[in-house]
PDB file of N, CA and C in Angstrom:
ATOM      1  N   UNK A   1    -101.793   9.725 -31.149  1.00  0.00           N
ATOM      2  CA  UNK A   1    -100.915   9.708 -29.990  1.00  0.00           C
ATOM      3  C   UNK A   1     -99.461   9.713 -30.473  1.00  0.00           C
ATOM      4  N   UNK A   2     -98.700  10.244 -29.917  1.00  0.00           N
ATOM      5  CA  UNK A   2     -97.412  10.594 -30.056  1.00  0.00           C
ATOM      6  C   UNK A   2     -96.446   9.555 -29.821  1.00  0.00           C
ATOM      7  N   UNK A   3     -95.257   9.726 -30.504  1.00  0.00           N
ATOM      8  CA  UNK A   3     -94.473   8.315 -29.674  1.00  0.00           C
ATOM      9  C   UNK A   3     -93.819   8.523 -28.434  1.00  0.00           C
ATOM     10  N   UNK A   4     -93.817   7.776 -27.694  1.00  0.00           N
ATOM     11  CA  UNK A   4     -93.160   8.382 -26.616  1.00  0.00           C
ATOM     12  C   UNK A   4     -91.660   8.798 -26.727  1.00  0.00           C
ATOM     13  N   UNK A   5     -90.715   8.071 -27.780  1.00  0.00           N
ATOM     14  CA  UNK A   5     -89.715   8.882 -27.357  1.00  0.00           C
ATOM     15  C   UNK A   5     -89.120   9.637 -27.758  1.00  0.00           C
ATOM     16  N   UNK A   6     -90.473  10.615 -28.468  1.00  0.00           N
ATOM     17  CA  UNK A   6     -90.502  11.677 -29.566  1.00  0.00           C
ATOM     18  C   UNK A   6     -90.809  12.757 -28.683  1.00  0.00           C
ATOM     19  N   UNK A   7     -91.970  12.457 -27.542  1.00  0.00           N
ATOM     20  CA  UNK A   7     -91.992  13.205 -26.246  1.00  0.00           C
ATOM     21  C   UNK A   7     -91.104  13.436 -25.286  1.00  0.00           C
ATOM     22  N   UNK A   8     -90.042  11.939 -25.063  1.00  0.00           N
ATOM     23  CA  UNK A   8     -89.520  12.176 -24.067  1.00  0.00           C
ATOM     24  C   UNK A   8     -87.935  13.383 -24.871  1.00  0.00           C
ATOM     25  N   UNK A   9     -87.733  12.595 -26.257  1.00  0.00           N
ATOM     26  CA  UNK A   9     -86.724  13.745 -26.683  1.00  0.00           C
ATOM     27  C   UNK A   9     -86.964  15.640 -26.617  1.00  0.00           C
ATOM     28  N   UNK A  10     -88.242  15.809 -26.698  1.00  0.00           N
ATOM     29  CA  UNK A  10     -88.739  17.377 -26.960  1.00  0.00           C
ATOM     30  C   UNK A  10     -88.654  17.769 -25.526  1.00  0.00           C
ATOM     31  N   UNK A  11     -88.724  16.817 -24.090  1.00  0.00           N
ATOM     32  CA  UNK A  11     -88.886  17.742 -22.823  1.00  0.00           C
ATOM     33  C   UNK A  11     -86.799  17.680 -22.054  1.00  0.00           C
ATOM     34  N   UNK A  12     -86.575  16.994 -23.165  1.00  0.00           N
ATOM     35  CA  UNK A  12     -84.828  17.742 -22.723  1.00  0.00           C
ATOM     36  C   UNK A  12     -84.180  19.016 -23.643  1.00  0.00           C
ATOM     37  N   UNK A  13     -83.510  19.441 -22.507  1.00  0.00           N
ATOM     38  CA  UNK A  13     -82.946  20.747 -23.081  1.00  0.00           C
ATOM     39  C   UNK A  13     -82.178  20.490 -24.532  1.00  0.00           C
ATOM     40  N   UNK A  14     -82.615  20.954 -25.620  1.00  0.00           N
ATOM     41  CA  UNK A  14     -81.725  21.385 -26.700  1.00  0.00           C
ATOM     42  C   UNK A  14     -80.507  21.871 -26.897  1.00  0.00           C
ATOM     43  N   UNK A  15     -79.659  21.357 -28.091  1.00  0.00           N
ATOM     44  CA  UNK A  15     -78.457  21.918 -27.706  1.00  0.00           C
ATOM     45  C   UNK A  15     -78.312  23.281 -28.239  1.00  0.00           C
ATOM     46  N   UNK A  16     -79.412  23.341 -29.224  1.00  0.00           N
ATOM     47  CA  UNK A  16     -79.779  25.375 -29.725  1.00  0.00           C
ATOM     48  C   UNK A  16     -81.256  25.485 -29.003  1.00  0.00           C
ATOM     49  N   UNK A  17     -81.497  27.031 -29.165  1.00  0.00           N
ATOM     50  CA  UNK A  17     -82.538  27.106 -28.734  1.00  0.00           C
ATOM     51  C   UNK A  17     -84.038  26.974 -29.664  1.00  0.00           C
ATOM     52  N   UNK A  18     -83.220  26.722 -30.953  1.00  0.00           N
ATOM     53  CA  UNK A  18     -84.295  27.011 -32.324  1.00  0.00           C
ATOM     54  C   UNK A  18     -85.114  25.654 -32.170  1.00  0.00           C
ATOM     55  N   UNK A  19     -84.173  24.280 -31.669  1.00  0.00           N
ATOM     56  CA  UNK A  19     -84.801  23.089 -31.897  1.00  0.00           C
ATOM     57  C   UNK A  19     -85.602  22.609 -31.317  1.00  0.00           C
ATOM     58  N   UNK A  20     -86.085  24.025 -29.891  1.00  0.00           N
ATOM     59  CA  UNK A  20     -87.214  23.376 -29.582  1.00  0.00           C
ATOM     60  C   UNK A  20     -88.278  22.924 -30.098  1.00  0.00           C
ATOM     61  N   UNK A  21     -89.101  21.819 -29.437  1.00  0.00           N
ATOM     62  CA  UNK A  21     -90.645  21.461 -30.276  1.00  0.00           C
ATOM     63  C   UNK A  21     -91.458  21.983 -29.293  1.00  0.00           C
ATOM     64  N   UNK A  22     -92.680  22.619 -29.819  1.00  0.00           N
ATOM     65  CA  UNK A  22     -93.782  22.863 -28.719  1.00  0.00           C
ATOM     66  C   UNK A  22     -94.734  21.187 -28.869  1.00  0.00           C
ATOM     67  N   UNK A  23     -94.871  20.871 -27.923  1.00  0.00           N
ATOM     68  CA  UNK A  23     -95.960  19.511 -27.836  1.00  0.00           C
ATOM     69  C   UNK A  23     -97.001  19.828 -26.679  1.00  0.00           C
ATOM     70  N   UNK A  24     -98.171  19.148 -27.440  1.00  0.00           N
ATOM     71  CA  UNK A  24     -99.073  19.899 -26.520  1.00  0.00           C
ATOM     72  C   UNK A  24     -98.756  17.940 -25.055  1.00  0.00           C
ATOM     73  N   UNK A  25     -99.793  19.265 -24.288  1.00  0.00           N
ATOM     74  CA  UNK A  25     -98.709  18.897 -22.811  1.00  0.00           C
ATOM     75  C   UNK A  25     -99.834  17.645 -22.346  1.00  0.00           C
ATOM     76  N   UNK A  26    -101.002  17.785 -23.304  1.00  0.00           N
ATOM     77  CA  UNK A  26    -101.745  16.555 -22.548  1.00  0.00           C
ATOM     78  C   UNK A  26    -101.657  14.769 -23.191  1.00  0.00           C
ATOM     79  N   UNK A  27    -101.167  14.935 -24.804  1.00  0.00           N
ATOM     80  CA  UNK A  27    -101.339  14.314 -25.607  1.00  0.00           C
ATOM     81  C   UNK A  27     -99.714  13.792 -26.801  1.00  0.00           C
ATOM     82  N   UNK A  28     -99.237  15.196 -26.439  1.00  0.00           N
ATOM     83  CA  UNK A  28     -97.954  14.534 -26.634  1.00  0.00           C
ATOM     84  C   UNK A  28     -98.095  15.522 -28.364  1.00  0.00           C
ATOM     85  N   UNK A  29     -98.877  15.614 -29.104  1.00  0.00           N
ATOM     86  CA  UNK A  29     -99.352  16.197 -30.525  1.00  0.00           C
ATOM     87  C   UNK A  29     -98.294  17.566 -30.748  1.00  0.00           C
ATOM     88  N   UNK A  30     -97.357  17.389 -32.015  1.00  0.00           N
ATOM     89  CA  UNK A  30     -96.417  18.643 -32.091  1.00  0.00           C
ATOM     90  C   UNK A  30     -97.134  19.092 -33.295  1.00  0.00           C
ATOM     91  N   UNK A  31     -98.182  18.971 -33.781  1.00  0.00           N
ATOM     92  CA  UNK A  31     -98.686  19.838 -34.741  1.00  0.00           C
ATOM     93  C   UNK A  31    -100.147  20.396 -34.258  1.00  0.00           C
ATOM     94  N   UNK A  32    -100.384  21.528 -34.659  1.00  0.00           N
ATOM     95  CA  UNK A  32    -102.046  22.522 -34.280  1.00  0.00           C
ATOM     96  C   UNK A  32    -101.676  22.947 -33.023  1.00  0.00           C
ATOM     97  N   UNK A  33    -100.334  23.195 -32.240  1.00  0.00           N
ATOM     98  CA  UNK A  33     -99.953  23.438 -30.856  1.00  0.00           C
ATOM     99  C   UNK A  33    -100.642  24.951 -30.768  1.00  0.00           C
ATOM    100  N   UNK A  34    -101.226  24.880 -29.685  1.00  0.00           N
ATOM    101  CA  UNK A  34    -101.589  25.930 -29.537  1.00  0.00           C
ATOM    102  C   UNK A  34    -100.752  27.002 -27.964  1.00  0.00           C
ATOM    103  N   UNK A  35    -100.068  28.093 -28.586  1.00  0.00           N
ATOM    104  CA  UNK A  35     -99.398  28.745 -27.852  1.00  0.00           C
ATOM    105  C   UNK A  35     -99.751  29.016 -26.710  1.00  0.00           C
ATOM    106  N   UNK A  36    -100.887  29.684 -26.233  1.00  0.00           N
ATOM    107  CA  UNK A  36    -101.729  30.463 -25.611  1.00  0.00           C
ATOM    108  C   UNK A  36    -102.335  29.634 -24.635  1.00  0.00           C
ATOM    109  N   UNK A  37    -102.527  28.362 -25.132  1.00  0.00           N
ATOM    110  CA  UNK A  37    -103.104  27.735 -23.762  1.00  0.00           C
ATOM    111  C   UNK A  37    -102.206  26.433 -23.769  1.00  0.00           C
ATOM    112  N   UNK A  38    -101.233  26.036 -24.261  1.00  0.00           N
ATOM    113  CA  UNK A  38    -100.068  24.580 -24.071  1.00  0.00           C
ATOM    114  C   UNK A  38    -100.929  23.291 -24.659  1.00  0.00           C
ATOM    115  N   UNK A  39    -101.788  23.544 -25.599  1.00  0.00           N
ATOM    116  CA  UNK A  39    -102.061  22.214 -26.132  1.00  0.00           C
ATOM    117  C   UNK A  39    -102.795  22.349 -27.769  1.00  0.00           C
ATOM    118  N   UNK A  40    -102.449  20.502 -28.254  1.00  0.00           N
ATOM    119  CA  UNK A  40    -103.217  20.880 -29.361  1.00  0.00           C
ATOM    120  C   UNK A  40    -104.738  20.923 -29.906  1.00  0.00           C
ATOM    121  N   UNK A  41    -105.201  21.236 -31.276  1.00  0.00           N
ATOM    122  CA  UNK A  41    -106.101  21.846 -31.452  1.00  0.00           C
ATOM    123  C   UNK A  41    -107.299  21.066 -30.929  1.00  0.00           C
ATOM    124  N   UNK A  42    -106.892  19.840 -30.676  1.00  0.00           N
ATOM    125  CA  UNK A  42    -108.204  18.329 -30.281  1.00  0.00           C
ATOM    126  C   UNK A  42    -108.579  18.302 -28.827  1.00  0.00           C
ATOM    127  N   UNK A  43    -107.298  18.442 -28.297  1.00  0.00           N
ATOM    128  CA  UNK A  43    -107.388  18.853 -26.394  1.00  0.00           C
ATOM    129  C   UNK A  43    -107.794  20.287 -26.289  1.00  0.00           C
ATOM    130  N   UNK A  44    -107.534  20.946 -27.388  1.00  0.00           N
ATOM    131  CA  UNK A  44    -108.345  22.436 -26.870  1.00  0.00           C
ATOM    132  C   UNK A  44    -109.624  21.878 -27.357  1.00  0.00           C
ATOM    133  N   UNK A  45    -110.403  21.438 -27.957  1.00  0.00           N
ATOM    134  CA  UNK A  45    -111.813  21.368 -28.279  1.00  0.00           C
ATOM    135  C   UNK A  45    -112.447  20.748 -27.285  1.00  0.00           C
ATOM    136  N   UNK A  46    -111.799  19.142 -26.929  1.00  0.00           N
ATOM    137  CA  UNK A  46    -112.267  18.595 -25.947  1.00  0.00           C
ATOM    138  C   UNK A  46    -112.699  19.706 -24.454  1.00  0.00           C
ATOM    139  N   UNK A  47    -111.505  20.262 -23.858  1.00  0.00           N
ATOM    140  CA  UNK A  47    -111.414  21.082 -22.426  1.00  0.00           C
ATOM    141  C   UNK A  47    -112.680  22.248 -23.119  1.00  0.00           C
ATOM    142  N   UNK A  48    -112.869  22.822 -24.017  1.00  0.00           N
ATOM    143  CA  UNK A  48    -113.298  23.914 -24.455  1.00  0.00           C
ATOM    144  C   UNK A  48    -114.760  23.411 -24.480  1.00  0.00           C
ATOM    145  N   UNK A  49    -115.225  22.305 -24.654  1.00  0.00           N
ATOM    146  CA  UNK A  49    -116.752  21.841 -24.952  1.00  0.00           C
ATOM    147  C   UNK A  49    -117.185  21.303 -23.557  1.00  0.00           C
ATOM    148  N   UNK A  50    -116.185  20.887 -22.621  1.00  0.00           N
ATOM    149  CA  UNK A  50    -116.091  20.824 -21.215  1.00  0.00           C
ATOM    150  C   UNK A  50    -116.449  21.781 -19.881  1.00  0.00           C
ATOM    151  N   UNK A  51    -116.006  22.928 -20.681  1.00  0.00           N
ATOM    152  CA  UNK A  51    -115.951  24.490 -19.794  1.00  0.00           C
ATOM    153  C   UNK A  51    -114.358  24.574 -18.916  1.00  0.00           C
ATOM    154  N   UNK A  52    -113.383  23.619 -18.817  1.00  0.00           N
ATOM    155  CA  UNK A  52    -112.112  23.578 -18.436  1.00  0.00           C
ATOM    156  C   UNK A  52    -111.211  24.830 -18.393  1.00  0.00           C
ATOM    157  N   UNK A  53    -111.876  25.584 -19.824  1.00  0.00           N
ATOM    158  CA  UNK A  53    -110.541  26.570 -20.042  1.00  0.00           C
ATOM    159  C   UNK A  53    -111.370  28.187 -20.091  1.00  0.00           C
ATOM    160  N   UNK A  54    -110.283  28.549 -19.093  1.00  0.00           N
ATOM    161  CA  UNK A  54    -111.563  29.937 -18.616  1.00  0.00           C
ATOM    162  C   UNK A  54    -111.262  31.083 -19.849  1.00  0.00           C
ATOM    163  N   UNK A  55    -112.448  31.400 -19.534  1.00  0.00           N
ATOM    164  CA  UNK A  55    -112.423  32.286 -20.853  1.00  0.00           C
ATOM    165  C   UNK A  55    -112.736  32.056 -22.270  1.00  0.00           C
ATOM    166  N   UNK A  56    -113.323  30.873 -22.492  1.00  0.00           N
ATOM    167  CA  UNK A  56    -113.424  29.940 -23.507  1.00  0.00           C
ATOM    168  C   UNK A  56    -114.830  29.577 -23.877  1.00  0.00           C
ATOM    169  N   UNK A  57    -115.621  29.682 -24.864  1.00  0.00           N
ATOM    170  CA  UNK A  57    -117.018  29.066 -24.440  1.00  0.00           C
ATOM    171  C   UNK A  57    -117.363  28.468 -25.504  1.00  0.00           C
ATOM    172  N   UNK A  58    -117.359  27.366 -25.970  1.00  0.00           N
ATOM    173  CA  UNK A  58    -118.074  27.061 -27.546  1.00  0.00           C
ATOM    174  C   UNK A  58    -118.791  28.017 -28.073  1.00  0.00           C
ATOM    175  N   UNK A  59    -118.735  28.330 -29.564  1.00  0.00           N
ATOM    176  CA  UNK A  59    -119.305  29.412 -30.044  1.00  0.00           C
ATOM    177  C   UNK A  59    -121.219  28.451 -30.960  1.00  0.00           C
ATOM    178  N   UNK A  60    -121.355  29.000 -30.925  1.00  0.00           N
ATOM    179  CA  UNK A  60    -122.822  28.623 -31.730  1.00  0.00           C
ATOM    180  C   UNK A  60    -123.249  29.577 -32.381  1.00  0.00           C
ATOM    181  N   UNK A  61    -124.560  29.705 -33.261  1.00  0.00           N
ATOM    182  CA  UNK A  61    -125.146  30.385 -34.304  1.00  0.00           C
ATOM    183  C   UNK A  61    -126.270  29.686 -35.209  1.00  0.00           C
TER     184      UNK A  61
END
């Protein structure tokens, strides 16, 4: 879990645009962010083993 005021610093505007952080949006996590769906790699597994995220299906073999 993230600190919070590591979260609350990343959702104000920057004073460049480079310094944004991507944090994933459920958990607060700025590393494994995943672009494509706004979170990281642990909340995508969780929603993904869930059926949450369309288009998504656990893979097996």
């Amino acid at each position: 879990m993230a600190r919070k005021s590591l979260i609350v610093k990343a959702e104000r505007t920057p004073k460049y645009a480079t310094r944004h952080v991507n944090r994933c949006k459920l958990c607060g996590r700025s590393r494994a962010y995943m672009r494509k769906f706004g979170v990281c790699r642990i909340c995508f597994r969780e929603l993904a083993s869930v059926g949450r995220l369309p288009g998504v299906k656990k893979s097996s073999w």
